[in-house]
Protein backbone atom coordinates (compact mmCIF):
# COMPACT_ATOMS: atom_id res chain seq x y z
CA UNK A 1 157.79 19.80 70.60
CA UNK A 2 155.61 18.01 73.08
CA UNK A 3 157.53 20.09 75.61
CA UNK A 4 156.48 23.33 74.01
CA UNK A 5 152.85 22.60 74.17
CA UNK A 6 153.05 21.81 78.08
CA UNK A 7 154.84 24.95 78.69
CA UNK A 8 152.15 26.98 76.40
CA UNK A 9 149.08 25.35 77.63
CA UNK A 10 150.37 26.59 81.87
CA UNK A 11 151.68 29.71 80.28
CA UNK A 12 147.80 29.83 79.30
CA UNK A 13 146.46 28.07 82.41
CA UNK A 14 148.21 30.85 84.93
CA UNK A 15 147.70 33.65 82.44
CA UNK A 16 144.06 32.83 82.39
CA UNK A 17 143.49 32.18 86.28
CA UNK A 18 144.50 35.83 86.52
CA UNK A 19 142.18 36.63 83.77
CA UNK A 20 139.16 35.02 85.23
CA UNK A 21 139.71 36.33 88.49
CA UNK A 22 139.91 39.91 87.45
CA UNK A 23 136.77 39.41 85.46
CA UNK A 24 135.75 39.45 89.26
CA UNK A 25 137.09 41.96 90.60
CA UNK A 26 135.26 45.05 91.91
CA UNK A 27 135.70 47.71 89.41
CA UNK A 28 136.86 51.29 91.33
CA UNK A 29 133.27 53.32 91.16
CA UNK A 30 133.64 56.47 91.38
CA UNK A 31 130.15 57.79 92.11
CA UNK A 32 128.04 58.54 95.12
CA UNK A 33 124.64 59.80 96.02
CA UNK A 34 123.82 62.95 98.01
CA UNK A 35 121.50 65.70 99.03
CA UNK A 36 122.12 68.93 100.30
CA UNK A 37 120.14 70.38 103.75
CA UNK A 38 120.10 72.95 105.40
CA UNK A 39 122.14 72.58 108.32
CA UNK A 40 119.50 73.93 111.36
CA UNK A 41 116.24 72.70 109.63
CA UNK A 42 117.93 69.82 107.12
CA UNK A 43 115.17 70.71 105.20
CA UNK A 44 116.23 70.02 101.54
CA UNK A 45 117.42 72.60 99.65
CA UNK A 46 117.57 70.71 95.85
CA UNK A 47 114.02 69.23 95.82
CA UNK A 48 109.96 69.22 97.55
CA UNK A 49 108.36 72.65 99.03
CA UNK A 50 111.29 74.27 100.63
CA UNK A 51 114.12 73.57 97.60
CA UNK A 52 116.33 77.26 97.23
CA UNK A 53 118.23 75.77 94.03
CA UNK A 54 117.21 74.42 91.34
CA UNK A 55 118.70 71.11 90.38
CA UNK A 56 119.10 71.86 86.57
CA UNK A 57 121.10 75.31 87.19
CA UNK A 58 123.78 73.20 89.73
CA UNK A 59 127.19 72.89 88.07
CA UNK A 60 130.03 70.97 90.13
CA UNK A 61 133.81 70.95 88.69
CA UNK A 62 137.01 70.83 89.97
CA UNK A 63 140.51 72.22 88.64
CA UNK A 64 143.24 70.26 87.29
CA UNK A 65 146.11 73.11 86.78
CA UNK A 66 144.93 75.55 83.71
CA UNK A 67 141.80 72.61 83.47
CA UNK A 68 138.19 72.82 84.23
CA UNK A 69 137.02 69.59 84.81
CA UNK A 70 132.60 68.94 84.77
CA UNK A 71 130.86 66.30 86.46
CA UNK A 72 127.13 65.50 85.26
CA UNK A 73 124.81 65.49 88.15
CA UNK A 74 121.75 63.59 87.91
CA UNK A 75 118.33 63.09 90.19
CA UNK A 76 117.82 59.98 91.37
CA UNK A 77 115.15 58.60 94.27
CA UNK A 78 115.88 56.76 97.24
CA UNK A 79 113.39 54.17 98.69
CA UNK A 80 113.89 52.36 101.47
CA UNK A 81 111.90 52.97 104.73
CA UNK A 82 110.60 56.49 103.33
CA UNK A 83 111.21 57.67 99.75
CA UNK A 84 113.92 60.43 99.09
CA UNK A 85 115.18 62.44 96.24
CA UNK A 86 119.04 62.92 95.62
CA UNK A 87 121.69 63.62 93.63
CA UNK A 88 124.00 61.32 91.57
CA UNK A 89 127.32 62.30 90.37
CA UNK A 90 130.14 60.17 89.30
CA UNK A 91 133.81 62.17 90.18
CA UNK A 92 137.07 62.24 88.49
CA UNK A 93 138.98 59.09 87.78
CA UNK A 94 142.18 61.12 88.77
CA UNK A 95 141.10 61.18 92.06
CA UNK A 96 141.18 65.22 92.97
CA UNK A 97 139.95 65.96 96.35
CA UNK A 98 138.25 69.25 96.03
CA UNK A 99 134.91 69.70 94.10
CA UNK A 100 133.06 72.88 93.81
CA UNK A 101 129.58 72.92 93.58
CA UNK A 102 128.33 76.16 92.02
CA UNK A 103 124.43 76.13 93.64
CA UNK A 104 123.68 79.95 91.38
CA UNK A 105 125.78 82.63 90.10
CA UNK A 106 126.54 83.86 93.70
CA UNK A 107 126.85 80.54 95.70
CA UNK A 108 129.83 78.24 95.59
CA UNK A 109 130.00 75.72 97.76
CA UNK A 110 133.35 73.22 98.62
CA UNK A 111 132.74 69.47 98.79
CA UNK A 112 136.01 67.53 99.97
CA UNK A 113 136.65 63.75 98.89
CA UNK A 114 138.99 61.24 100.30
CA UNK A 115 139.45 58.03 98.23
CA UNK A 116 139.14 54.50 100.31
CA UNK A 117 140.38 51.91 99.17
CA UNK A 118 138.57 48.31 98.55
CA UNK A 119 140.97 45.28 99.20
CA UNK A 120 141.87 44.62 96.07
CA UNK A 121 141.41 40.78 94.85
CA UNK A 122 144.35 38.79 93.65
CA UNK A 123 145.30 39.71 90.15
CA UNK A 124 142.83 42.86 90.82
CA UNK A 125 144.20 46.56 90.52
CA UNK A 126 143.58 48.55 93.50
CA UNK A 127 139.80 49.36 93.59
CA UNK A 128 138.47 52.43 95.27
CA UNK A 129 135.31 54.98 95.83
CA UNK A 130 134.84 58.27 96.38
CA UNK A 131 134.35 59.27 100.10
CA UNK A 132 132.78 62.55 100.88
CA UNK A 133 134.06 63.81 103.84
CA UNK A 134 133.32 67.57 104.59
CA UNK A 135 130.90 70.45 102.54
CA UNK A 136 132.36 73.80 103.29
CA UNK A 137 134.25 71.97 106.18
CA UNK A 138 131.32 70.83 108.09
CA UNK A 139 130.95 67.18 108.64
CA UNK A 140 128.41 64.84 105.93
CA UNK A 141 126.08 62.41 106.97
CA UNK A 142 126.79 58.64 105.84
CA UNK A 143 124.12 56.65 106.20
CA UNK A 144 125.56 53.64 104.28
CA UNK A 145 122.87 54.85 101.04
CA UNK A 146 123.65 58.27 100.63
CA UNK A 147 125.51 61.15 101.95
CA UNK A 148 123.75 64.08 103.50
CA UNK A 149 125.52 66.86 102.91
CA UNK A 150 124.68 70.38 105.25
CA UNK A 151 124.93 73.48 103.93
C-alpha cells in the first residue's frame, strides 16, 4: 500500500511540473495592430483630416470553403514617441492566410498572414502570432508596435 502512495504522489509530482509550467507558457495571440496609408503620401486613410474610410463601415473576413468567417476590428491609440491611432483585430484561430478587408461597397482590399511560431516551452503547445506580410501584395511596415499597412 505504502508503495501505491509513492507511485501516486510522482505520478502527481511529474503530472503537476507539466501543469505549472504550462500555466507559463505564452498563450498563441492571434491579434495585431495596424493602420492603413496611403502608399505615396502615407497619410492615413482610417483616421485625422485626410481619413477616405470610415472605420465603423470596414468589414474584414476571410473564407473557409462555403464559410464566411468575421473578424471585429477595433480603434485603439498608440503612444510612444508621438501618439497614433490604429486598428486592432484579432484573426482566425485556424490560421487562414488570406483576409479581405472590405474598406466600402466598391473597395476590397487583400491582407496576407503568415503564422510564426514562438518556441514553445516544455510541456507548452506550439504558440504562435499572426504575421502580416503583404496588403494587395505590397510589402507592410513592422515597426515592432504595429504594422503599417500601404494601400
Amino acid at each position: 500500500m505504502k508503495n501505491i502512495y509513492c507511485f501516486i504522489t510522482l505520478l502527481f509530482f511529474f503530472n503537476s511540473c507539466c501543469f505549472i509550467t504550462s500555466s507559463k507558457c505564452i498563450l498563441s495571440e492571434y491579434s495585431a495592430t495596424f493602420k492603413i496609408v496611403d502608399r505615396v503620401t502615407e497619410r492615413d486613410l482610417i483616421f485625422g483630416q485626410f481619413k477616405r474610410y470610415d472605420l465603423d463601415s470596414i468589414k474584414l473576413f476571410s473564407l473557409s470553403g462555403n464559410d464566411t468567417i468575421f473578424y471585429n476590428l477595433y480603434g485603439s491609440s498608440y503612444t510612444g514617441s508621438t501618439q497614433d491611432s490604429l486598428m486592432y483585430s484579432t484573426f482566425n484561430y485556424t490560421r487562414v492566410s488570406t483576409v479581405f478587408v472590405k474598406l466600402s461597397s466598391s473597395d476590397i482590399d487583400t491582407l496576407s498572414l503568415r503564422y510564426q511560431i514562438i518556441d514553445p516551452k516544455s510541456c507548452c503547445e506550439e504558440c504562435s502570432y499572426p504575421d502580416l506580410v503583404s496588403y494587395n501584395l505590397n510589402g507592410v511596415r513592422n515597426d515592432g508596435r504595429f504594422y503599417t499597412l500601404f494601400k
